[in-house]
PDB file of N, CA and C in Angstrom:
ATOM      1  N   UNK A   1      -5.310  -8.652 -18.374  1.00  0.00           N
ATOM      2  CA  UNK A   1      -5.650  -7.271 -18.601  1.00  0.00           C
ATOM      3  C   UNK A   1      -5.030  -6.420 -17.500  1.00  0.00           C
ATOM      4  N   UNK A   2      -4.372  -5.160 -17.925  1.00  0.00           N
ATOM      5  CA  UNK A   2      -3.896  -4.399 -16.870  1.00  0.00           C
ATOM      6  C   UNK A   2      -4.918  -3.494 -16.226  1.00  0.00           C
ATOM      7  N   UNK A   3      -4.608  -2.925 -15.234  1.00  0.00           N
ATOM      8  CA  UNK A   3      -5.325  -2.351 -14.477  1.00  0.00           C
ATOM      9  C   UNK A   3      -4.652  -0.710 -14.535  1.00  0.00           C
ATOM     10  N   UNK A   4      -5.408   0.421 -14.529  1.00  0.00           N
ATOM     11  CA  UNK A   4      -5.161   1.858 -14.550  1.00  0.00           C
ATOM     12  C   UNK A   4      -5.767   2.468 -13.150  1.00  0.00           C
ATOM     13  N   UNK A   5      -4.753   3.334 -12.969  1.00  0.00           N
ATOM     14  CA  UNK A   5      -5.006   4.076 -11.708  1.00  0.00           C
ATOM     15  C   UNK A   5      -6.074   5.062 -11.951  1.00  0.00           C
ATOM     16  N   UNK A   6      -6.407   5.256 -11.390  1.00  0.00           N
ATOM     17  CA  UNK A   6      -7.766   6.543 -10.594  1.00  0.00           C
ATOM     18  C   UNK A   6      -7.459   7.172 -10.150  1.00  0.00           C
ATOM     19  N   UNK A   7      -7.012   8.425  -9.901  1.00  0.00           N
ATOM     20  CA  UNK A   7      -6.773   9.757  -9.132  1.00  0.00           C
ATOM     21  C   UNK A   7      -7.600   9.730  -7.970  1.00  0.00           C
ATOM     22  N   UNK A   8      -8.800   9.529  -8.218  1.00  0.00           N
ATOM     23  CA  UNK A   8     -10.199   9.667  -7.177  1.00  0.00           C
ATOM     24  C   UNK A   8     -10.183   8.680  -6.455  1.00  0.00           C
ATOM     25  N   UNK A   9      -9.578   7.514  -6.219  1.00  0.00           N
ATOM     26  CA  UNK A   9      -9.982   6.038  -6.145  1.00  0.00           C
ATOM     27  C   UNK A   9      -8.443   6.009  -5.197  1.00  0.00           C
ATOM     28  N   UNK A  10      -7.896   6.295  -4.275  1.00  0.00           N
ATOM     29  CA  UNK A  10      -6.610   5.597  -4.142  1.00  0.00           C
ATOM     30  C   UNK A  10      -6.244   4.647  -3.828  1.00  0.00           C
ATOM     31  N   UNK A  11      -7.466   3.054  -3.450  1.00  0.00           N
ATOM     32  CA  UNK A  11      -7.224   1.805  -3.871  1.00  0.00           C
ATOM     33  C   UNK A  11      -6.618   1.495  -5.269  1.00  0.00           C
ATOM     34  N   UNK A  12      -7.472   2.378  -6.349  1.00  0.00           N
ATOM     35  CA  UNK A  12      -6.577   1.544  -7.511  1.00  0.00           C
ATOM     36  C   UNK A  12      -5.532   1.349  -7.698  1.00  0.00           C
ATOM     37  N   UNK A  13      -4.623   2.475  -7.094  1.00  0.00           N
ATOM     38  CA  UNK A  13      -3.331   2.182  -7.108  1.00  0.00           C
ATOM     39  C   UNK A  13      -2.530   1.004  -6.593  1.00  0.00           C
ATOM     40  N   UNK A  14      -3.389   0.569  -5.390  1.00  0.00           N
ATOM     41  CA  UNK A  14      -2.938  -0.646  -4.666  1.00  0.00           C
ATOM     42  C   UNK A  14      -3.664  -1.665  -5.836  1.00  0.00           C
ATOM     43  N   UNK A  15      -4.723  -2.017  -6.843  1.00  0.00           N
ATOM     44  CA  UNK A  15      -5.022  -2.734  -7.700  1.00  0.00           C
ATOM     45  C   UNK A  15      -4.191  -2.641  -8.346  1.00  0.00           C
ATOM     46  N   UNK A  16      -3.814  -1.646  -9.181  1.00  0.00           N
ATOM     47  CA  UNK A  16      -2.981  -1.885 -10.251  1.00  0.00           C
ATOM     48  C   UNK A  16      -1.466  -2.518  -9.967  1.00  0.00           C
ATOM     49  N   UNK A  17      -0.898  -1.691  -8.714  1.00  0.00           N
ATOM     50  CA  UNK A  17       0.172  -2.623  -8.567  1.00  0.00           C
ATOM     51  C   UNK A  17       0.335  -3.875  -8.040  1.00  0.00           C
ATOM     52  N   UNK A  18      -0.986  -4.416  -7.639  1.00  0.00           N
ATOM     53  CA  UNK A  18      -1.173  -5.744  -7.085  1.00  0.00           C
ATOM     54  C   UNK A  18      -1.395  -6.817  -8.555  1.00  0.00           C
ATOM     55  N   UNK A  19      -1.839  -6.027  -9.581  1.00  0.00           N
ATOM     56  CA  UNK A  19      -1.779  -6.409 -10.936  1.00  0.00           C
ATOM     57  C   UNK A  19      -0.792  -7.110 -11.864  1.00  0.00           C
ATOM     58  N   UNK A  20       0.044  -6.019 -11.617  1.00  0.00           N
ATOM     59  CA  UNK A  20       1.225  -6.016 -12.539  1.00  0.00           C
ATOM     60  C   UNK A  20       1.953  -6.951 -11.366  1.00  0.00           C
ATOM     61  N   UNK A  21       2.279  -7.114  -9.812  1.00  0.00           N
ATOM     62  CA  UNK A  21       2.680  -8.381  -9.500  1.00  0.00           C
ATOM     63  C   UNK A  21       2.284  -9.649  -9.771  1.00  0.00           C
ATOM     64  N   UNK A  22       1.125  -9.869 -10.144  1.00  0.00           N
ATOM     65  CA  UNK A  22       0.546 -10.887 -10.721  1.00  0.00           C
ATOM     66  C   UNK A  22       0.753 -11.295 -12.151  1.00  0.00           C
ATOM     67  N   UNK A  23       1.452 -10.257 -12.626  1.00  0.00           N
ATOM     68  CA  UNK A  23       1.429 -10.772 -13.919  1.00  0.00           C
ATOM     69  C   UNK A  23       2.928 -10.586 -13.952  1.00  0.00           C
ATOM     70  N   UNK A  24       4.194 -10.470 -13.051  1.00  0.00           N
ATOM     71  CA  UNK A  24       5.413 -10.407 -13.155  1.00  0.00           C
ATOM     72  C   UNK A  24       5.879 -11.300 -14.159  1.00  0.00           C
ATOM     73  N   UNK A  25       5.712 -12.653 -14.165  1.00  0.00           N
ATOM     74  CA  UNK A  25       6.198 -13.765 -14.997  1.00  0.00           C
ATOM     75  C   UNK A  25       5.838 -13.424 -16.558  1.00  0.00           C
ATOM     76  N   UNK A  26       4.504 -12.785 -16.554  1.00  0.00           N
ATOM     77  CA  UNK A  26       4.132 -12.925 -18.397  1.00  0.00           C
ATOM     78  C   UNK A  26       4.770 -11.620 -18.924  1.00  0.00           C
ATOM     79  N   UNK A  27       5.339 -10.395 -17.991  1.00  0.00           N
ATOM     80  CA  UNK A  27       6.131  -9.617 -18.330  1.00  0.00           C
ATOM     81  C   UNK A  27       7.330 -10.011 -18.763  1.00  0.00           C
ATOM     82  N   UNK A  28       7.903 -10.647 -17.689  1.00  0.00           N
ATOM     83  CA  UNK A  28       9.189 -10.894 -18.320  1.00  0.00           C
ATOM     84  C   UNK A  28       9.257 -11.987 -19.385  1.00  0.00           C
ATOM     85  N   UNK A  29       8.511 -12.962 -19.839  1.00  0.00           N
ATOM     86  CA  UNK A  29       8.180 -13.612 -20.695  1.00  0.00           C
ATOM     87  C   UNK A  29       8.114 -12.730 -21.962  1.00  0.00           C
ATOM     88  N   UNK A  30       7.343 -11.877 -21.700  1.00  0.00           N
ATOM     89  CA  UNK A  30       7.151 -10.970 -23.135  1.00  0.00           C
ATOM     90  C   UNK A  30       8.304 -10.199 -23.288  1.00  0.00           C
ATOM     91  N   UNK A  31       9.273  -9.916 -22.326  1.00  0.00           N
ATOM     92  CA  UNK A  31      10.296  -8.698 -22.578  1.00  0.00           C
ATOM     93  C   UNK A  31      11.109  -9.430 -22.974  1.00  0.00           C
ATOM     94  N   UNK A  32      11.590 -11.589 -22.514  1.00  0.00           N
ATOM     95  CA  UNK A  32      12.203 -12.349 -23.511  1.00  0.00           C
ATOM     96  C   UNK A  32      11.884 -11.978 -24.821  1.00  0.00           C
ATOM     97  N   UNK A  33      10.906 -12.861 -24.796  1.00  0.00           N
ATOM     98  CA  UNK A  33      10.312 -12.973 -26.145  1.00  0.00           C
ATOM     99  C   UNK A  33      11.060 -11.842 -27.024  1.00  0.00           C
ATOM    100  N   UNK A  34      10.753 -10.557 -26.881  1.00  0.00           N
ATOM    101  CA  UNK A  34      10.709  -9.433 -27.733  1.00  0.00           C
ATOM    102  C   UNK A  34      11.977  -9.097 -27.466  1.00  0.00           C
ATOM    103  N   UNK A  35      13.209  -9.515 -26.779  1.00  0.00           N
ATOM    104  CA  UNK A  35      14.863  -9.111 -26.763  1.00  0.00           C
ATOM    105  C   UNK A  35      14.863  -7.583 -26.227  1.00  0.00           C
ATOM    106  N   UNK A  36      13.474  -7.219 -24.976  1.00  0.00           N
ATOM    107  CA  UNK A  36      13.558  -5.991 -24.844  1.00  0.00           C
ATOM    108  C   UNK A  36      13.330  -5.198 -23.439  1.00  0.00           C
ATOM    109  N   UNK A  37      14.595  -5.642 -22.521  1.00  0.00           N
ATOM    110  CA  UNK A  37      14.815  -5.699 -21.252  1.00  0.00           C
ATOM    111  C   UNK A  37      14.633  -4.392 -20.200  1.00  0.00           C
ATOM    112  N   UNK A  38      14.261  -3.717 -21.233  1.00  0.00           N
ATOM    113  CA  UNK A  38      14.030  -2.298 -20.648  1.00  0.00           C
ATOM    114  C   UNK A  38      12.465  -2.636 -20.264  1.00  0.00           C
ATOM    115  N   UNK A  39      11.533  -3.542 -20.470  1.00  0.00           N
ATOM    116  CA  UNK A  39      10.286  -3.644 -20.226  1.00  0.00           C
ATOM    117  C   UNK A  39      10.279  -4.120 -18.663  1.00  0.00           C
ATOM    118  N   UNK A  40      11.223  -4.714 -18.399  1.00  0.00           N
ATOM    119  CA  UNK A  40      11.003  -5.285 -16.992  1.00  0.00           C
ATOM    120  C   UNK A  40      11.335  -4.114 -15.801  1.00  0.00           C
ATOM    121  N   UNK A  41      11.213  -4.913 -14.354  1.00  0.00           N
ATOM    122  CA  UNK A  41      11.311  -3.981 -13.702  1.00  0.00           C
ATOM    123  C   UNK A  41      13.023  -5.065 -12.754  1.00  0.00           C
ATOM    124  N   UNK A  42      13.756  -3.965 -11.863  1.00  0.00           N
ATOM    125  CA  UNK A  42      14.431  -4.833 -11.282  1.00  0.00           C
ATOM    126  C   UNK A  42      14.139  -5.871 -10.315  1.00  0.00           C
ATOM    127  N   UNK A  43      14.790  -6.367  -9.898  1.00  0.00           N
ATOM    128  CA  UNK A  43      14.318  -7.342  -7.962  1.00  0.00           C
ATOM    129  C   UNK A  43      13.956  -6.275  -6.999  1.00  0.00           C
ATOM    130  N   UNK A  44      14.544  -4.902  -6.970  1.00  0.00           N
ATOM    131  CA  UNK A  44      14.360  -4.073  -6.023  1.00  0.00           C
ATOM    132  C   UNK A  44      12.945  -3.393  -6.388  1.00  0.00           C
ATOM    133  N   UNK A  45      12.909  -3.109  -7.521  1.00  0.00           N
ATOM    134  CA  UNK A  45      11.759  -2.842  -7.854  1.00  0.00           C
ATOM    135  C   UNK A  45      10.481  -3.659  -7.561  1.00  0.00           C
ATOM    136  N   UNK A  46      11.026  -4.764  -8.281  1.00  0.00           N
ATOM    137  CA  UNK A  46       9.898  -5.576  -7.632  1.00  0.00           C
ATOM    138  C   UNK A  46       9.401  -5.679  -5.767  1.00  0.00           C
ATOM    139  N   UNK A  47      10.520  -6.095  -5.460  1.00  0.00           N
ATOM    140  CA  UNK A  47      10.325  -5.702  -3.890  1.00  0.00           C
ATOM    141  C   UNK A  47      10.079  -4.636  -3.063  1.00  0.00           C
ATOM    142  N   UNK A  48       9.691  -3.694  -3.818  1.00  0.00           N
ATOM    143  CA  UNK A  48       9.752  -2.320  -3.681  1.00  0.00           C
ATOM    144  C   UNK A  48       7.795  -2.217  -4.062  1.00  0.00           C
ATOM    145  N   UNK A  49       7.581  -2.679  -4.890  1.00  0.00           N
ATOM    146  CA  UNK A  49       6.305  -3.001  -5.172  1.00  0.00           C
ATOM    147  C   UNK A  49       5.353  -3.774  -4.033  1.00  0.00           C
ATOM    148  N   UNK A  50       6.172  -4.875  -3.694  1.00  0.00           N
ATOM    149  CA  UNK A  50       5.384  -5.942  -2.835  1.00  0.00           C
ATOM    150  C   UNK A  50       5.400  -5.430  -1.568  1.00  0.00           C
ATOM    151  N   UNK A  51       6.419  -4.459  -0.943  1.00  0.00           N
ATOM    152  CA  UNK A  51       6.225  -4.078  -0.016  1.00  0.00           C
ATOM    153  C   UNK A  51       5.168  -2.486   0.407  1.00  0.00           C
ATOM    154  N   UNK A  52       4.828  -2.076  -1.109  1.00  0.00           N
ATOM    155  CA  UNK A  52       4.060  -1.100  -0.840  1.00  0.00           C
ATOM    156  C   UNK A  52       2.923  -1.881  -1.050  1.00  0.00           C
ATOM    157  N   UNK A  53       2.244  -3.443  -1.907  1.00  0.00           N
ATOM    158  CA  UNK A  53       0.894  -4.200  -1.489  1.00  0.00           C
ATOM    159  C   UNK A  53       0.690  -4.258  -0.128  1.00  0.00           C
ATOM    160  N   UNK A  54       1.953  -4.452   0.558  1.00  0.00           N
ATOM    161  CA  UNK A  54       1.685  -5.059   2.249  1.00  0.00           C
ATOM    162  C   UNK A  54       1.008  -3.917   3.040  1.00  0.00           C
ATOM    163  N   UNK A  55       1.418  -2.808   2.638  1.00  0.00           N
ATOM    164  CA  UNK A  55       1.192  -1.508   3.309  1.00  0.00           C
ATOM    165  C   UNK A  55      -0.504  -1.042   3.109  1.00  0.00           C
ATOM    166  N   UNK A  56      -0.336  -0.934   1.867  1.00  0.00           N
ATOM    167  CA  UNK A  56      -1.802  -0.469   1.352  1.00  0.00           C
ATOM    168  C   UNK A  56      -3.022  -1.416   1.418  1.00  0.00           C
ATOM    169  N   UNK A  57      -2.491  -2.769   1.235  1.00  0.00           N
ATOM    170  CA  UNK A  57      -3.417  -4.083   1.169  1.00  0.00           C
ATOM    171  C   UNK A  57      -3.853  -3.589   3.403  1.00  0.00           C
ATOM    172  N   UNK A  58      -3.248  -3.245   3.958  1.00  0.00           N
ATOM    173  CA  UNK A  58      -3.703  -2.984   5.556  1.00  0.00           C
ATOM    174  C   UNK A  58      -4.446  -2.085   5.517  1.00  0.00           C
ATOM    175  N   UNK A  59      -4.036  -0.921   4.882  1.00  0.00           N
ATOM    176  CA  UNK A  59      -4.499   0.596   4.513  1.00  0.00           C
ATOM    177  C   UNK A  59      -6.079   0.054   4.184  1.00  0.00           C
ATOM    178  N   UNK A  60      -6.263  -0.687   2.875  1.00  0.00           N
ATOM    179  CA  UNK A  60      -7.855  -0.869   2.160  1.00  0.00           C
ATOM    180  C   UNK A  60      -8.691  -1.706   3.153  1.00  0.00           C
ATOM    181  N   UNK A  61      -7.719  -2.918   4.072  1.00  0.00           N
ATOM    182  CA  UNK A  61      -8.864  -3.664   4.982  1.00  0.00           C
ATOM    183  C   UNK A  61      -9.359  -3.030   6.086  1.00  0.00           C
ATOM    184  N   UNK A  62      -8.393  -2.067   6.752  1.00  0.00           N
ATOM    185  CA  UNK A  62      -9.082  -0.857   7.379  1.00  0.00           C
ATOM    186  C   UNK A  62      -9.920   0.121   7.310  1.00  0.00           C
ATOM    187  N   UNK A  63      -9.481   0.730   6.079  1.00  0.00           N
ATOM    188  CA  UNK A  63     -10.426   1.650   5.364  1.00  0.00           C
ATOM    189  C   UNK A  63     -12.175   0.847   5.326  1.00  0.00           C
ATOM    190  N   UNK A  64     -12.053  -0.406   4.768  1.00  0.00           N
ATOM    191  CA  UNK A  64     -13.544  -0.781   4.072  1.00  0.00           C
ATOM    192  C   UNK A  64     -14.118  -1.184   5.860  1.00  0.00           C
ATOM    193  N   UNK A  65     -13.501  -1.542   6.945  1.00  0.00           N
ATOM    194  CA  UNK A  65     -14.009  -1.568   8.004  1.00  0.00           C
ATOM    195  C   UNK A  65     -14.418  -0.270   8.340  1.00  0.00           C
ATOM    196  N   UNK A  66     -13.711   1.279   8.222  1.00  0.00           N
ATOM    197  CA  UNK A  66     -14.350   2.517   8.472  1.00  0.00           C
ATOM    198  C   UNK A  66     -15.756   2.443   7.823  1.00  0.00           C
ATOM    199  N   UNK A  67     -15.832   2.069   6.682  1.00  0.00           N
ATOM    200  CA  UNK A  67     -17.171   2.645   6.083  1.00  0.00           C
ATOM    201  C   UNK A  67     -18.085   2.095   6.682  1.00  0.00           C
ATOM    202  N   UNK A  68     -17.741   0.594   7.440  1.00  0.00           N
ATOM    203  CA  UNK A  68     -19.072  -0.087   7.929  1.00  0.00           C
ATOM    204  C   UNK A  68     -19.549   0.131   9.266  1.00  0.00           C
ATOM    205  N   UNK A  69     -18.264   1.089  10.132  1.00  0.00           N
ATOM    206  CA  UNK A  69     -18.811   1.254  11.417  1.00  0.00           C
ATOM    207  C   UNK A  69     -18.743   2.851  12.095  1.00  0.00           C
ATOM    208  N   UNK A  70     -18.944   2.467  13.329  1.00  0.00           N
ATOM    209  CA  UNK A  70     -19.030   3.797  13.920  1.00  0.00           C
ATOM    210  C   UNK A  70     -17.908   4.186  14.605  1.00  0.00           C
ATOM    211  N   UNK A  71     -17.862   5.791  14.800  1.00  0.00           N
ATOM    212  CA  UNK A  71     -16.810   5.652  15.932  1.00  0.00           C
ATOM    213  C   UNK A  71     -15.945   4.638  16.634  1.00  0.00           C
ATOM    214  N   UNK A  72     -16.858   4.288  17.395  1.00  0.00           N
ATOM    215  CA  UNK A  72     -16.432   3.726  19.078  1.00  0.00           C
ATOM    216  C   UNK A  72     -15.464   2.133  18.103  1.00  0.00           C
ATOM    217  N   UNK A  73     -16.114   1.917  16.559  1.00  0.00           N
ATOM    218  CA  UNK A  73     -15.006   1.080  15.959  1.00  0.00           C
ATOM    219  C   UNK A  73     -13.649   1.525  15.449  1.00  0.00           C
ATOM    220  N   UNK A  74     -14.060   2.625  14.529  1.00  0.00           N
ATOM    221  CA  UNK A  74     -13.026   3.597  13.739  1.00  0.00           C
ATOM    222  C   UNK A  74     -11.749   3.465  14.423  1.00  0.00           C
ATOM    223  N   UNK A  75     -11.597   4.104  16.191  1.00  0.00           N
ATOM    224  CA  UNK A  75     -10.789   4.222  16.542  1.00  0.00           C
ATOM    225  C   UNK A  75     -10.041   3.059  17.053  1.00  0.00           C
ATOM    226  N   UNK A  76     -10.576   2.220  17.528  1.00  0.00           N
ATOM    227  CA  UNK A  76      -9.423   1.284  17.968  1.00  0.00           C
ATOM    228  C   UNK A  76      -8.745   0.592  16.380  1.00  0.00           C
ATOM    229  N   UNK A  77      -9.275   0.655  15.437  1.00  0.00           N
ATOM    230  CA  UNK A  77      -9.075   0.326  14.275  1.00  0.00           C
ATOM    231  C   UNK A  77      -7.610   0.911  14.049  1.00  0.00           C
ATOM    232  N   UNK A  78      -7.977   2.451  14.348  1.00  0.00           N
ATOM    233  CA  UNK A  78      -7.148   3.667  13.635  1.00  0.00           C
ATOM    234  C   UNK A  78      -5.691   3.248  14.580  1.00  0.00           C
ATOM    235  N   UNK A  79      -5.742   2.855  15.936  1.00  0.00           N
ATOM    236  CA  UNK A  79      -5.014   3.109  16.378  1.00  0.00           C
ATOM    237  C   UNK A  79      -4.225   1.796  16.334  1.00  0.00           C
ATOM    238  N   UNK A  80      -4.664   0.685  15.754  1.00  0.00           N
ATOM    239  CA  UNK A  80      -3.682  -0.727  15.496  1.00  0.00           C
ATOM    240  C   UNK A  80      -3.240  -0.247  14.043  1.00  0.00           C
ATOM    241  N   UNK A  81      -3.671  -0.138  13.047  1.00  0.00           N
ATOM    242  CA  UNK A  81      -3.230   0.818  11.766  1.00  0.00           C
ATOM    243  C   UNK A  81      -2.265   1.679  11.833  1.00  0.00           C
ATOM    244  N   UNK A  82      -2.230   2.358  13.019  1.00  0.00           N
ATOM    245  CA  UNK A  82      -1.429   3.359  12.839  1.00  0.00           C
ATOM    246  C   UNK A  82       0.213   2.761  13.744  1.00  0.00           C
ATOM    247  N   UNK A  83       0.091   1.472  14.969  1.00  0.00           N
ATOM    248  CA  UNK A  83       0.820   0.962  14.965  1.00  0.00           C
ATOM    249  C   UNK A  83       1.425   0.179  14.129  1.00  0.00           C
ATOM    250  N   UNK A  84       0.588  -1.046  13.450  1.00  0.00           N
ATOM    251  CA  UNK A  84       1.276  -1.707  12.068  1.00  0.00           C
ATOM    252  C   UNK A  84       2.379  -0.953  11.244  1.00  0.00           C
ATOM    253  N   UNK A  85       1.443   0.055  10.531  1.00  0.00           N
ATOM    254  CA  UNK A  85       2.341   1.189   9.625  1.00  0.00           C
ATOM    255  C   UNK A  85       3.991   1.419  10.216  1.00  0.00           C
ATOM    256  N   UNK A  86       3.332   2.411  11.818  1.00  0.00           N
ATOM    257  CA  UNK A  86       4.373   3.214  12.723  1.00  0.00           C
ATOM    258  C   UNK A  86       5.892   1.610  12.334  1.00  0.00           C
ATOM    259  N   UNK A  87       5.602   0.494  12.869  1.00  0.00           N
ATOM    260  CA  UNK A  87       6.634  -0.542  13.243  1.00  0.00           C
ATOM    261  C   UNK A  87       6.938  -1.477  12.268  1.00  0.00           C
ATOM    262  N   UNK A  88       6.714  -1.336  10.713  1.00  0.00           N
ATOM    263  CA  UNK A  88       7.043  -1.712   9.432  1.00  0.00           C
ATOM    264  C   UNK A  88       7.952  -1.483   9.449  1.00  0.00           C
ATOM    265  N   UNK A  89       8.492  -0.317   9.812  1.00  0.00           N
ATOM    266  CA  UNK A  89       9.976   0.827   9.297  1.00  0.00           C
ATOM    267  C   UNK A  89      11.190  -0.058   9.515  1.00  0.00           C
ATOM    268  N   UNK A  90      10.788  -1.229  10.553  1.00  0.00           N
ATOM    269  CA  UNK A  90      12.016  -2.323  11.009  1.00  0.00           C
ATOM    270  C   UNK A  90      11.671  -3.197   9.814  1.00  0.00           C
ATOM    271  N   UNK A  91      11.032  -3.132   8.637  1.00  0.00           N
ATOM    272  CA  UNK A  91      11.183  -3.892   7.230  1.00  0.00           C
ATOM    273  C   UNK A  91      11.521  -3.587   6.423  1.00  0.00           C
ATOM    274  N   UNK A  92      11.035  -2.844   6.107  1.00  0.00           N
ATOM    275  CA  UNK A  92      11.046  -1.944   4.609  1.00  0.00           C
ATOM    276  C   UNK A  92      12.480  -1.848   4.001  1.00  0.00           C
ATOM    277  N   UNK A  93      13.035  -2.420   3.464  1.00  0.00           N
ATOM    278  CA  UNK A  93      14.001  -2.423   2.313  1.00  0.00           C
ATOM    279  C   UNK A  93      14.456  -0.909   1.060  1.00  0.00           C
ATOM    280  N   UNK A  94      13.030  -0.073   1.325  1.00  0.00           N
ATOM    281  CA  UNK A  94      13.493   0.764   0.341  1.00  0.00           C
ATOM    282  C   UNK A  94      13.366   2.121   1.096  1.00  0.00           C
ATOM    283  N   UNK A  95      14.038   2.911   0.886  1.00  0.00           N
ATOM    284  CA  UNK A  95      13.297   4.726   1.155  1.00  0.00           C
ATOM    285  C   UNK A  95      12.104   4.868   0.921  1.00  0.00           C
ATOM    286  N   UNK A  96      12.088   4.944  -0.364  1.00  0.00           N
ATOM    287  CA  UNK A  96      11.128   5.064  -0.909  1.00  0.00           C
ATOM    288  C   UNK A  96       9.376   4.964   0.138  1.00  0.00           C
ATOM    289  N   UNK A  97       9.910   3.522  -0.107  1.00  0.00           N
ATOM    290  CA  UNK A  97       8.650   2.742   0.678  1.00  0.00           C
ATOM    291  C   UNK A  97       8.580   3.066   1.991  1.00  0.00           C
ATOM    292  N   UNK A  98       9.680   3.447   2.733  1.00  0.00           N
ATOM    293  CA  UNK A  98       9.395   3.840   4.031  1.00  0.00           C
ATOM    294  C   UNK A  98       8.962   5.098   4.228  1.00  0.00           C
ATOM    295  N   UNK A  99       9.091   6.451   2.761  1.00  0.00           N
ATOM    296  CA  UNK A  99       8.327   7.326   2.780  1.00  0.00           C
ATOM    297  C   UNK A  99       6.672   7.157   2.822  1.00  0.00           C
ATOM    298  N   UNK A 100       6.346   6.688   2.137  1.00  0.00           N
ATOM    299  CA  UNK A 100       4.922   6.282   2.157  1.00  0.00           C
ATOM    300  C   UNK A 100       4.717   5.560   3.405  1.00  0.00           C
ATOM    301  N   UNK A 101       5.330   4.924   4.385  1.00  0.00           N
ATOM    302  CA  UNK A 101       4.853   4.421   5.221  1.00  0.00           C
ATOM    303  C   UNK A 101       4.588   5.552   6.326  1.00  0.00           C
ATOM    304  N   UNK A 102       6.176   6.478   6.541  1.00  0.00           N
ATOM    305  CA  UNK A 102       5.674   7.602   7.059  1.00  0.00           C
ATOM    306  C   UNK A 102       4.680   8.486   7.112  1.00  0.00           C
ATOM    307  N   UNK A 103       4.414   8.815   5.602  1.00  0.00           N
ATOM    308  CA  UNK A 103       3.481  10.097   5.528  1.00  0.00           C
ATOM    309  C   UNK A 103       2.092   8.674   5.601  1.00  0.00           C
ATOM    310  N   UNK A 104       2.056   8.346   5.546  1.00  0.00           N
ATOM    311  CA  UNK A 104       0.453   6.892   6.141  1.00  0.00           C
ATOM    312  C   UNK A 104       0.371   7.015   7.941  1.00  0.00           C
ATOM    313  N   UNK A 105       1.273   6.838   8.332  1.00  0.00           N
ATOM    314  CA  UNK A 105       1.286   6.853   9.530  1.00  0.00           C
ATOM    315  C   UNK A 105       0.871   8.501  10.363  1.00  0.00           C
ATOM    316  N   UNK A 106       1.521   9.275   9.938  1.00  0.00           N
ATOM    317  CA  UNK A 106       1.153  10.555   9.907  1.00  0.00           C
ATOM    318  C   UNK A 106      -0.211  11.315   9.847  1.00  0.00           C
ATOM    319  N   UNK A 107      -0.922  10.652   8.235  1.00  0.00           N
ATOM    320  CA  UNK A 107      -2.100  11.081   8.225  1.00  0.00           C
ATOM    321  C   UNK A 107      -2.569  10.159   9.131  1.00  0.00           C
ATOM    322  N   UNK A 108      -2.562   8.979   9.884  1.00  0.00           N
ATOM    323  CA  UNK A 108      -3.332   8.520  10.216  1.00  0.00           C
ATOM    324  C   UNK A 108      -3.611   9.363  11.416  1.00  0.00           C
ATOM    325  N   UNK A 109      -2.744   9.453  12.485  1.00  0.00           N
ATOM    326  CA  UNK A 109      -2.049  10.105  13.636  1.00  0.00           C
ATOM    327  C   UNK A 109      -2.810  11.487  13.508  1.00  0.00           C
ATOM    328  N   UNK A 110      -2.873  12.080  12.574  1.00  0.00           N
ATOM    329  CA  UNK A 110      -3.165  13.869  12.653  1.00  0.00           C
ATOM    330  C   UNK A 110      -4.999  13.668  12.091  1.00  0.00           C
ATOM    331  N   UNK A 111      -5.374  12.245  11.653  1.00  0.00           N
ATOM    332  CA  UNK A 111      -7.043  12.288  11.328  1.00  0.00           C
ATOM    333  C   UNK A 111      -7.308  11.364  12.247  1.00  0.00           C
ATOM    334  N   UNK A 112      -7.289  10.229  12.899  1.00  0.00           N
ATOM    335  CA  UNK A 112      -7.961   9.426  14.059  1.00  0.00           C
ATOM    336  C   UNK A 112      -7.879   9.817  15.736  1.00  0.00           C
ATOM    337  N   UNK A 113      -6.422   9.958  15.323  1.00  0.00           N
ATOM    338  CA  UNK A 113      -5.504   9.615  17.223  1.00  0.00           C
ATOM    339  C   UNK A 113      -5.948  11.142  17.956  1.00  0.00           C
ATOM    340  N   UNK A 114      -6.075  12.209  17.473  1.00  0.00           N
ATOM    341  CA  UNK A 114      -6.959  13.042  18.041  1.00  0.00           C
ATOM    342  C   UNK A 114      -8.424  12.825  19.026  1.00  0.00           C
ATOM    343  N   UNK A 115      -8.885  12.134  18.341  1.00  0.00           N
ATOM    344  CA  UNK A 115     -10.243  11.163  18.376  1.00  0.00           C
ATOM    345  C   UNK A 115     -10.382  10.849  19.729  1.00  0.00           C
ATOM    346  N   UNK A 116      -8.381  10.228  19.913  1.00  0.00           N
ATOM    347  CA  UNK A 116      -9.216   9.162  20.904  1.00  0.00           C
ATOM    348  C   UNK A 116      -8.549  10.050  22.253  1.00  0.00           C
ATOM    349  N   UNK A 117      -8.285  11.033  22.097  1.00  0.00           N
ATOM    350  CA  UNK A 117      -7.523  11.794  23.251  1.00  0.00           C
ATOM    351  C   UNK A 117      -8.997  12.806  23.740  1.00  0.00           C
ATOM    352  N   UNK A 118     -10.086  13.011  22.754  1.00  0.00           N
ATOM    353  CA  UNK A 118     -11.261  13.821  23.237  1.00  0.00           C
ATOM    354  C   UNK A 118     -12.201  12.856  23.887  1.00  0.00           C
ATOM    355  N   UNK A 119     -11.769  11.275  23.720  1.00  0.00           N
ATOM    356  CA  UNK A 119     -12.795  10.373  25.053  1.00  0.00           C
ATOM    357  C   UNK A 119     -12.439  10.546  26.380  1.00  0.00           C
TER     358      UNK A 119
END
């Protein structure tokens, strides 16, 4: 079963495309099957995918640690998060993906790292 994004939710997005990597093989199986190659996605694409799970899959284990703590956790959190993200950029294979890594790093930087400059 596929998975649909949420506007409200911006994990789902990391579900759904963690989805459709999981089901890469029965895609292209079915786009055999059916002689209809426009269903698939490319290698770049695909890798283009897996490298925005890596990003966001950090993004959600951080995030669900915010909800459970306080401050004095938040921030040292915020501020290994916001290194991870910041030093990806020596991976990332696509623009694309290194846009989103930017503007991640960014919000993180302009909503935590403030934080820790008023201790």
């Amino acid at each position: 079963m596929s998975l649909k994004e949420v506007s409200i939710r911006w994990n789902s997005t990391l579900h759904m495309i963690a989805r459709l990597s999981e089901q890469r093989e029965a895609i292209a199986e079915y786009a055999f099957n059916k002689r209809d190659f426009t269903l698939t996605l490319t290698d770049d694409e695909w890798d283009m995918i897996d490298e925005l799970i890596y990003i966001l899959n950090a993004v959600e284990d951080i995030s669900k640690l915010f909800c459970a703590s306080g401050i004095s956790t938040v921030i040292p959190y915020s501020v290994s998060l916001h290194k991870l993200i910041s030093h990806y950029s020596l991976k990332a294979k696509n623009d694309d993906v290194d846009n989103v890594r930017t503007r991640l790093a960014e919000s993180i930087s302009k909503r935590f790292l403030p934080k820790l400059e008023q201790k």
